[in-house]
C-alpha atoms as a PDB file:
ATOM      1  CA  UNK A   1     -30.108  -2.014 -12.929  1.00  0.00           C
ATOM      2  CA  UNK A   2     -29.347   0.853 -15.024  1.00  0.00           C
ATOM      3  CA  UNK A   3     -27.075   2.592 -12.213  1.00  0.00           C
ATOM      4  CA  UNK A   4     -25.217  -0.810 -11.691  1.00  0.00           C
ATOM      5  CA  UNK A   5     -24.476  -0.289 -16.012  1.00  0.00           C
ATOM      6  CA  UNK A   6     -23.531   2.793 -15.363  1.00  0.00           C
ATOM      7  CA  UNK A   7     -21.061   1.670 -12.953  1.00  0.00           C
ATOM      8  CA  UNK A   8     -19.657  -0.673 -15.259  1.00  0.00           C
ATOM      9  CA  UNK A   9     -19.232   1.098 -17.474  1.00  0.00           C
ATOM     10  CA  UNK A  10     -17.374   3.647 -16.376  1.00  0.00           C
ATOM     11  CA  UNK A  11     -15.172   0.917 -14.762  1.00  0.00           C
ATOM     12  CA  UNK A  12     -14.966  -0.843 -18.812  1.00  0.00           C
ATOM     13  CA  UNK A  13     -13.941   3.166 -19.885  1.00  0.00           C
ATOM     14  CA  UNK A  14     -11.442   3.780 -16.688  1.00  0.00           C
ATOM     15  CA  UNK A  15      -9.966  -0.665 -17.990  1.00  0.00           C
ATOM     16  CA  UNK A  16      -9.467   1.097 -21.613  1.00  0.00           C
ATOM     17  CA  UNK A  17      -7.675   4.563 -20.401  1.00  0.00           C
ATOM     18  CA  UNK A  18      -5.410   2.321 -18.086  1.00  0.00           C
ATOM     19  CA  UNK A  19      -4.345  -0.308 -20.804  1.00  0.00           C
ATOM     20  CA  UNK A  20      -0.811  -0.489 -21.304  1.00  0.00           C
ATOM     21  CA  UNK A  21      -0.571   2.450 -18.906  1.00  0.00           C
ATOM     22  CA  UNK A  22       2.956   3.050 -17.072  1.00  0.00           C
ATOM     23  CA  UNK A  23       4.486   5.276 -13.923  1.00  0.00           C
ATOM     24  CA  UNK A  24       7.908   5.960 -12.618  1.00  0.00           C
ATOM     25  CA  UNK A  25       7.945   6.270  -8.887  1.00  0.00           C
ATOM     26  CA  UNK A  26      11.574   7.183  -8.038  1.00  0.00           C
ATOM     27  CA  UNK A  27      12.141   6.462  -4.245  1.00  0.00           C
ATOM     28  CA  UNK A  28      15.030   7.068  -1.903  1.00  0.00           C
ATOM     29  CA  UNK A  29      17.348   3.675  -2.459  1.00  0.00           C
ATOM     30  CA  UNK A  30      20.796   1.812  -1.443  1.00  0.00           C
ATOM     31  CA  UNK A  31      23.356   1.771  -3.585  1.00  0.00           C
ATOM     32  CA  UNK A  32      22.134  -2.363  -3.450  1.00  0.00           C
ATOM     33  CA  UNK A  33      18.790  -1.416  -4.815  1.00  0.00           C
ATOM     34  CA  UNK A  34      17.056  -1.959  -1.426  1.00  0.00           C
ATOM     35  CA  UNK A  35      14.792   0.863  -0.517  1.00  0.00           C
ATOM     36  CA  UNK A  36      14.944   2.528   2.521  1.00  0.00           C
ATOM     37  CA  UNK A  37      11.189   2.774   3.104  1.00  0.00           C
ATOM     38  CA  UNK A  38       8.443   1.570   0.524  1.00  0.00           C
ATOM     39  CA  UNK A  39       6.114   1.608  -2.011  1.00  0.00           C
ATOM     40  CA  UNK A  40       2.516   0.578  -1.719  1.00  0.00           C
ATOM     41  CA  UNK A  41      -0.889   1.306  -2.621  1.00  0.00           C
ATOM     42  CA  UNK A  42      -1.533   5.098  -1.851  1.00  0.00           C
ATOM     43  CA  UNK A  43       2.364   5.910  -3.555  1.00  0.00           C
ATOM     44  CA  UNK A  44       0.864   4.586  -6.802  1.00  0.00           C
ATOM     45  CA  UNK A  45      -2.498   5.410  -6.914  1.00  0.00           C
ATOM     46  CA  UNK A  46      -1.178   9.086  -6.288  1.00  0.00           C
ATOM     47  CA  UNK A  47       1.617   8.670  -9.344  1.00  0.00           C
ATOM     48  CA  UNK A  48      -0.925   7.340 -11.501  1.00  0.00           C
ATOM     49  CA  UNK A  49      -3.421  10.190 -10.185  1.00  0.00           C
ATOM     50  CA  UNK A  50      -0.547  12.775 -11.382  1.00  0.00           C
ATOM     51  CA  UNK A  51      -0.335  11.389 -14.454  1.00  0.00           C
ATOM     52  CA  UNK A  52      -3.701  11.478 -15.603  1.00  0.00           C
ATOM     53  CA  UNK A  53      -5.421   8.386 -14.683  1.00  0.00           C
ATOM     54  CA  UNK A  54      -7.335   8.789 -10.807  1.00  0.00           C
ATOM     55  CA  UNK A  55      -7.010   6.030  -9.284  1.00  0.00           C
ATOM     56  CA  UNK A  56      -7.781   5.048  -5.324  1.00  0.00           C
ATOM     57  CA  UNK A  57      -5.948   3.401  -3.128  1.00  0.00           C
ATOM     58  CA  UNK A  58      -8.351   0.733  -2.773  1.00  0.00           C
ATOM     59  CA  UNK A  59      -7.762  -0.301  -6.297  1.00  0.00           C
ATOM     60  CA  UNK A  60      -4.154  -1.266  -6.023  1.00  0.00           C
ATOM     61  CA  UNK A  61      -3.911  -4.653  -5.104  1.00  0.00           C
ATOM     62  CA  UNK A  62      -0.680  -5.704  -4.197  1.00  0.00           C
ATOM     63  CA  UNK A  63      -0.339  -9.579  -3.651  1.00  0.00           C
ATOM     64  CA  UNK A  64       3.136  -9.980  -2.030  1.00  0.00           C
ATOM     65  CA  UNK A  65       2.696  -6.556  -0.105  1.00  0.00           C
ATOM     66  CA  UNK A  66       4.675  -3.315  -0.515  1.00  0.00           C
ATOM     67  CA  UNK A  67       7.594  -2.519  -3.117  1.00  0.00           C
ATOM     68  CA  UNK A  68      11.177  -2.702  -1.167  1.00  0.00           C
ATOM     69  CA  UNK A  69      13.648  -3.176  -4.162  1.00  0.00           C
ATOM     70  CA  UNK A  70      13.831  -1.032  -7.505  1.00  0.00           C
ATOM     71  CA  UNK A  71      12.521  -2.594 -10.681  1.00  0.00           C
ATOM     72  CA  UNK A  72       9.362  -2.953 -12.483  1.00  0.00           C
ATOM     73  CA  UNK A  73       6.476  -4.664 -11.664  1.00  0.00           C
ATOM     74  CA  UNK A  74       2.884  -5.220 -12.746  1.00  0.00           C
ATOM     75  CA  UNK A  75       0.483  -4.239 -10.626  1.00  0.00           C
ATOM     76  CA  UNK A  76      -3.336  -5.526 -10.394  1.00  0.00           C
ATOM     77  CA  UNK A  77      -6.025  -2.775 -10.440  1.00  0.00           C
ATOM     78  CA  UNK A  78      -9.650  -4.007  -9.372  1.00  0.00           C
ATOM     79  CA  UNK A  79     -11.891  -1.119 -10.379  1.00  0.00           C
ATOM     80  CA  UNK A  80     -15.256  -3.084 -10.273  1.00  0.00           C
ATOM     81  CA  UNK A  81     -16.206  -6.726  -9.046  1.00  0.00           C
ATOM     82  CA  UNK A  82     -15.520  -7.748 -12.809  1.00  0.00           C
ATOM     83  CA  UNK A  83     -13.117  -4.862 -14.029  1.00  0.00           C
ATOM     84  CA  UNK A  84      -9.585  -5.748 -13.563  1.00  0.00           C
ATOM     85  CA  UNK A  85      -6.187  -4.387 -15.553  1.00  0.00           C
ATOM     86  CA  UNK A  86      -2.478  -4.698 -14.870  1.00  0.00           C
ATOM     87  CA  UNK A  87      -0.396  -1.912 -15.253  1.00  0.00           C
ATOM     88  CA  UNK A  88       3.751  -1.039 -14.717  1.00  0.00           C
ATOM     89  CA  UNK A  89       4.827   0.365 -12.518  1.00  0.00           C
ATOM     90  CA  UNK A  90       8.711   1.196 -12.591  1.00  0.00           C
ATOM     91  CA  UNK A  91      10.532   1.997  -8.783  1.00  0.00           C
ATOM     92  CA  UNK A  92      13.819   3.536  -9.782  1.00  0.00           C
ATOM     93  CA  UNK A  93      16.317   4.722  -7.356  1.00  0.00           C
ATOM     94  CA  UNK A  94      16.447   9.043  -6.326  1.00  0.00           C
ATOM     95  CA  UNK A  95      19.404  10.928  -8.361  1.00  0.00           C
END
C-alpha cells in the first residue's frame, strides 16, 4: 500500500510540474500547412523530455492519432490510472 502512495504521488508531483506546461515541435511542412510526415507520441514525449519535464511515450495519448497539420493542440497525458493533465503542444512549420 505504501509503494502504490508512493506511486501516486509522484504521478500528483509529475500532474503539478506539467500544469499549464507548453512545447514547440517545429516539423518539416507545405506551404498549405500539411506536414510531410508526422507528429505522435515519441516526437512529444522527447520535446517535453528536452524541456524539462520526462515524459514516456506511453503517456501521450493521442485520440484522433498522429499530428499532420500545424497548429496547437492539447494533448492528454495519463501518468497513473487516476493522474491525468492536458498540455499544448504547438506544431509550427521548419524556417
Amino acid at each position: 500500500e505504501a509503494k502504490a502512495k508512493a506511486v501516486h504521488d509522484e504521478a500528483e508531483a509529475r500532474r503539478a510540474k506539467l500544469e499549464g506546461a507548453s512545447v514547440t515541435i517545429s516539423a518539416n511542412a507545405a506551404t498549405e500547412g500539411k506536414l510531410f510526415g508526422s507528429v505522435g507520441p515519441r516526437d512529444i514525449a522527447d520535446a517535453f523530455t528536452k524541456a524539462g519535464y520526462p515524459l514516456e511515450k506511453s503517456e501521450v495519448i493521442l485520440g484522433e492519432g498522429a499530428f499532420r497539420h500545424i497548429g496547437e493542440y492539447d494533448v492528454l497525458v495519463h501518468l497513473h490510472a487516476d493522474v491525468e493533465t492536458t498540455v499544448k503542444v504547438v506544431v509550427i512549420a521548419e524556417a
